[in-house]
Protein backbone atom coordinates (compact mmCIF):
# COMPACT_ATOMS: atom_id res chain seq x y z
CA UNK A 1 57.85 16.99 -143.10
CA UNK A 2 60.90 15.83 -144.76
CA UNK A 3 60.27 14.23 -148.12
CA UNK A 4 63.08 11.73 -147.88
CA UNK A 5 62.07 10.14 -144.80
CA UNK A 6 58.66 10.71 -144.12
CA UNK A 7 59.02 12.50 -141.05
CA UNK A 8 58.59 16.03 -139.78
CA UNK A 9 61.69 17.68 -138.57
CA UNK A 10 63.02 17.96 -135.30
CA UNK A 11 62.93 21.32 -133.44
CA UNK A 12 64.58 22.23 -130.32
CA UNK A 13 62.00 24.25 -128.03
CA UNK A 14 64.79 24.75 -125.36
CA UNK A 15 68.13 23.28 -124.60
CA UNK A 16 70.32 23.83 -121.60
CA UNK A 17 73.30 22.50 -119.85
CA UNK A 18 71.62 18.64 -118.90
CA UNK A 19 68.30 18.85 -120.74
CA UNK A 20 67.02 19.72 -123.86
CA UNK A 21 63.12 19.91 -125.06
CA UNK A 22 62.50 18.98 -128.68
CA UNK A 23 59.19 18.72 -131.04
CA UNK A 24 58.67 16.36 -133.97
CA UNK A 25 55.39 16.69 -135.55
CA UNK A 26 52.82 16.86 -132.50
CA UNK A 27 54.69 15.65 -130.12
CA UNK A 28 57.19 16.90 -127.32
CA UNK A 29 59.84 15.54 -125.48
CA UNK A 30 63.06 15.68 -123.35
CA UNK A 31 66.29 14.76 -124.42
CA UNK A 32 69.87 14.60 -122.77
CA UNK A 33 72.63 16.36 -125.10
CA UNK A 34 76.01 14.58 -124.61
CA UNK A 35 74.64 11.71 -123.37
CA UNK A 36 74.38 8.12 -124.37
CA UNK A 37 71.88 6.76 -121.71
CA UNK A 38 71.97 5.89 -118.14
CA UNK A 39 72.81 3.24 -116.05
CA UNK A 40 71.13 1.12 -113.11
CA UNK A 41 73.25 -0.80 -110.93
CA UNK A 42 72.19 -4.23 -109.39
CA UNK A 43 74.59 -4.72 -106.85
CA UNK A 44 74.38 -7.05 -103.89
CA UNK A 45 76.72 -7.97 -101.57
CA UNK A 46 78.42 -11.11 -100.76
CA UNK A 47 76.19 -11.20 -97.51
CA UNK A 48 73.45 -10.99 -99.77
CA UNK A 49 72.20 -7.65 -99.12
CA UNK A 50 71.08 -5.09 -102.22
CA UNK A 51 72.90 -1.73 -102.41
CA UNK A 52 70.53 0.91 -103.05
CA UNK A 53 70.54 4.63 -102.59
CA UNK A 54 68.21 7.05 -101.16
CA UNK A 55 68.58 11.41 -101.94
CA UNK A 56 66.27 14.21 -102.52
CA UNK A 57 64.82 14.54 -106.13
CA UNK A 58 64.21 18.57 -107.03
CA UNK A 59 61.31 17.28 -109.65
CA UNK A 60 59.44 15.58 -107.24
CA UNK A 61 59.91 17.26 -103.95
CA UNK A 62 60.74 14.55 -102.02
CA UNK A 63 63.50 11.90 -100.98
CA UNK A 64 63.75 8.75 -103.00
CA UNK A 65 64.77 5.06 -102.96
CA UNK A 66 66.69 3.62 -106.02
CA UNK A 67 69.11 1.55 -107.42
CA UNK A 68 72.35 3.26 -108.12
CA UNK A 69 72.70 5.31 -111.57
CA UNK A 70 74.66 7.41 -113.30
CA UNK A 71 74.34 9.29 -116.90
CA UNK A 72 76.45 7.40 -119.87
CA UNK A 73 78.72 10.34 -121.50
CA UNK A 74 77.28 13.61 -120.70
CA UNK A 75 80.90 14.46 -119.45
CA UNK A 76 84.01 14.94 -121.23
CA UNK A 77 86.41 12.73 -119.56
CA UNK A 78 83.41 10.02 -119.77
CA UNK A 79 82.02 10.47 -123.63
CA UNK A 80 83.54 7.04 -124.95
CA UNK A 81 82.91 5.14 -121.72
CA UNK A 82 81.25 1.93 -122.40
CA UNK A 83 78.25 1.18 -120.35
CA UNK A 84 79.77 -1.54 -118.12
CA UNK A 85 82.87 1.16 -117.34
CA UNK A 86 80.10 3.77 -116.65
CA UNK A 87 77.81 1.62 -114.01
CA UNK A 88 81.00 0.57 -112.31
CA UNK A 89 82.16 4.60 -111.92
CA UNK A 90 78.97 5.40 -110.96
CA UNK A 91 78.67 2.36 -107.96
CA UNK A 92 81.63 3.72 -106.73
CA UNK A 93 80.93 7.05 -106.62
CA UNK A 94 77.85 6.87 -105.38
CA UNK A 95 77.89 4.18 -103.01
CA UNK A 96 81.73 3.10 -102.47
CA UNK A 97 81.25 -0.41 -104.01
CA UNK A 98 83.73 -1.56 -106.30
CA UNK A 99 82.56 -4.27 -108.77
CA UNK A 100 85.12 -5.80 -110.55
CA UNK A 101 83.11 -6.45 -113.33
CA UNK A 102 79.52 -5.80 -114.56
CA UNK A 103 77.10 -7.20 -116.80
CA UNK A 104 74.29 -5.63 -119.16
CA UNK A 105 70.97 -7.62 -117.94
CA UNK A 106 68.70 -5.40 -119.78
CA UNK A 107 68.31 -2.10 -122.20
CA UNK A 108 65.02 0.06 -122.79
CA UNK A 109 63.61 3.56 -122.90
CA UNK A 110 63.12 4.66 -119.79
CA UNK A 111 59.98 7.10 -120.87
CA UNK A 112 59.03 6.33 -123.86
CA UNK A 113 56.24 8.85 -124.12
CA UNK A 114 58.45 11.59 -122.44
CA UNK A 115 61.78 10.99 -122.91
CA UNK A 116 64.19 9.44 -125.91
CA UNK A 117 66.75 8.20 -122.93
CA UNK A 118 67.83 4.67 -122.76
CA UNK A 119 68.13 3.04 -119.54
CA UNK A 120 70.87 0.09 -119.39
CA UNK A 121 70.06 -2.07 -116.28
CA UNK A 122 73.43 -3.43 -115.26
CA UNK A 123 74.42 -6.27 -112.40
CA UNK A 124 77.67 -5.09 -110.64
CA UNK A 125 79.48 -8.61 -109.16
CA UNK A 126 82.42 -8.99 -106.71
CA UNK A 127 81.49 -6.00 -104.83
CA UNK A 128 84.02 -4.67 -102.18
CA UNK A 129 83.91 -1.67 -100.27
CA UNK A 130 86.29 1.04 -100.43
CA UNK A 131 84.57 4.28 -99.24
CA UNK A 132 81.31 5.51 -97.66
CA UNK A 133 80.14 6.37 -101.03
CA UNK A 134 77.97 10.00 -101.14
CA UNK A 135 78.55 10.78 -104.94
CA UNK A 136 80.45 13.40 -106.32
CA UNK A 137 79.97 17.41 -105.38
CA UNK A 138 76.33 18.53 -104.94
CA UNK A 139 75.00 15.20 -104.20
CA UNK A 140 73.76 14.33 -100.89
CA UNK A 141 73.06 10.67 -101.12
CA UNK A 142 72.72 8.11 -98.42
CA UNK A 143 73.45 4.67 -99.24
CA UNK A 144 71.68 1.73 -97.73
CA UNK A 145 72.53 -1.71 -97.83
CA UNK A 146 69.51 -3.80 -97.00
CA UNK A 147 69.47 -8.05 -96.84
CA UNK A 148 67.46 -9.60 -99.95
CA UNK A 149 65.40 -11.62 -96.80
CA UNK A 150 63.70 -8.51 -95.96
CA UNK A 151 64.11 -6.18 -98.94
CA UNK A 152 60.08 -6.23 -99.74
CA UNK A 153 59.24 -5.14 -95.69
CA UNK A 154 62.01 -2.17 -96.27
CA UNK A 155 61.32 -1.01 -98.83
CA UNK A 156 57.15 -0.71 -98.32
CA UNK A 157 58.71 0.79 -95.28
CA UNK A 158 60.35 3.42 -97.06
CA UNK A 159 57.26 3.93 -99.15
CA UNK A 160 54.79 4.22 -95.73
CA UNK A 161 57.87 6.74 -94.28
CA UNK A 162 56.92 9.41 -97.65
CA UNK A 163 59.78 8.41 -99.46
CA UNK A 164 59.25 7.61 -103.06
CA UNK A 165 60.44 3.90 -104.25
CA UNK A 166 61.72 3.54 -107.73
CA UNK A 167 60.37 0.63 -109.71
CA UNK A 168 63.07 -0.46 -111.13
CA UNK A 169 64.45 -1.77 -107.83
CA UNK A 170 61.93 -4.21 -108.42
CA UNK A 171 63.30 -5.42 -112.42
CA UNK A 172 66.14 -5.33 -110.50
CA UNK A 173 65.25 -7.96 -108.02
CA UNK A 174 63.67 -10.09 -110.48
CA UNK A 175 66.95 -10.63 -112.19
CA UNK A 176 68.78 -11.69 -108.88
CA UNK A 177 66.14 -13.65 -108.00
CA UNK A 178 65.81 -15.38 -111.52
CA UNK A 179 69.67 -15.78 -111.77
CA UNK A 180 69.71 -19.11 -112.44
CA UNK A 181 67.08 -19.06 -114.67
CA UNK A 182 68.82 -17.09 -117.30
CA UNK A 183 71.96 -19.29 -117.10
C-alpha cells in the first residue's frame, strides 16, 4: 500500500496491443492503454429512423445489435480528438452518416466492476449519408436503419433471431424520446 495515498499499488498482470489487465489490492480489472474512452452514437435520421449496427463479437460468439461506437484515442492520428470529433469519425466510418455536429448526452463507466473505461453516450444531428458505411479494415459490420415507430418489435426481433441486443440502445432511446424534456 502506498503510504501517501492510502492505496495499494497498481500492477499490470498483462498488457497487449488493445487491452491491458491490472490488480490493485484484491481486485482485477481491464484497462485500454492509449485510450480515453469510447463513444456511443445516437443517430436518427430525418425520417425518423435510428441508425444502429449489427457485427460479430469474438467474446461472445455471436452477432450483435448496437448503437454505433468507436474507441476515444487509442490511435495516433486520433490521441487529442475530442469526444464529439471521435463519435462523428466513428458514425461515418461505421455506418456512412455524417453528423454535422454532435452532442455529449451522457458520461459513465461502462463496467464498473470490470473495466475502468468510460463510455460517452453522444447524439449525432443533421445526419446525411455519404457511403454504405462497413467500418474500417477487419470489420464486417452491417448497418441497419430501423423507424423509431417500430424500433421495440425489431429489435425483440433481433433478440428472438439469436442475436444479442445491447442495452444501451435503449439509454439511447430514452434520450430521443425525452428530447424535449431536457430542453
Amino acid at each position: 500500500m502506498s503510504e501517501a495515498s492510502g492505496t495499494p499499488p497498481i500492477e499490470t498482470l498483462y498488457e497487449g496491443k488493445y487491452l491491458a489487465l491490472r490488480r490493485e489490492g484484491h481486485w482485477e480489472y481491464a484497462e485500454r492503454p492509449n485510450a480515453r474512452g469510447a463513444a456511443f452514437i445516437v443517430a436518427v435520421t430525418g425520417a425518423q429512423e435510428i441508425v444502429l449496427v449489427e457485427q460479430y463479437r469474438i467474446p461472445l460468439h455471436a452477432r450483435c445489435i448496437e448503437l454505433p461506437a468507436g474507441i476515444i484515442g487509442d490511435e495516433a492520428a486520433f490521441v487529442n480528438e475530442g469526444i464529439e470529433a471521435a463519435a462523428l469519425r466513428e458514425l461515418e466510418e461505421e455506418t456512412g452518416f455524417r453528423g454535422a455536429r454532435a452532442e455529449l448526452l451522457a458520461s459513465g463507466p461502462v463496467g464498473a466492476g470490470l473495466a475502468s473505461e468510460i463510455l460517452h453516450l453522444v447524439r449525432a444531428h443533421d445526419l446525411e449519408r455519404v457511403h454504405d458505411g462497413g467500418g474500417v479494415e477487419g470489420e464486417d459490420i452491417t448497418v441497419h436503419v430501423v423507424p423509431l415507430a417500430g424500433i421495440g418489435e425489431w429489435l425483440a426481433q433481433q433478440g428472438r433471431s439469436g442475436k444479442w441486443v445491447e442495452p444501451r440502445i435503449y439509454a439511447g432511446l430514452w434520450f430521443v424520446q425525452n428530447a424535449a424534456v431536457r430542453s
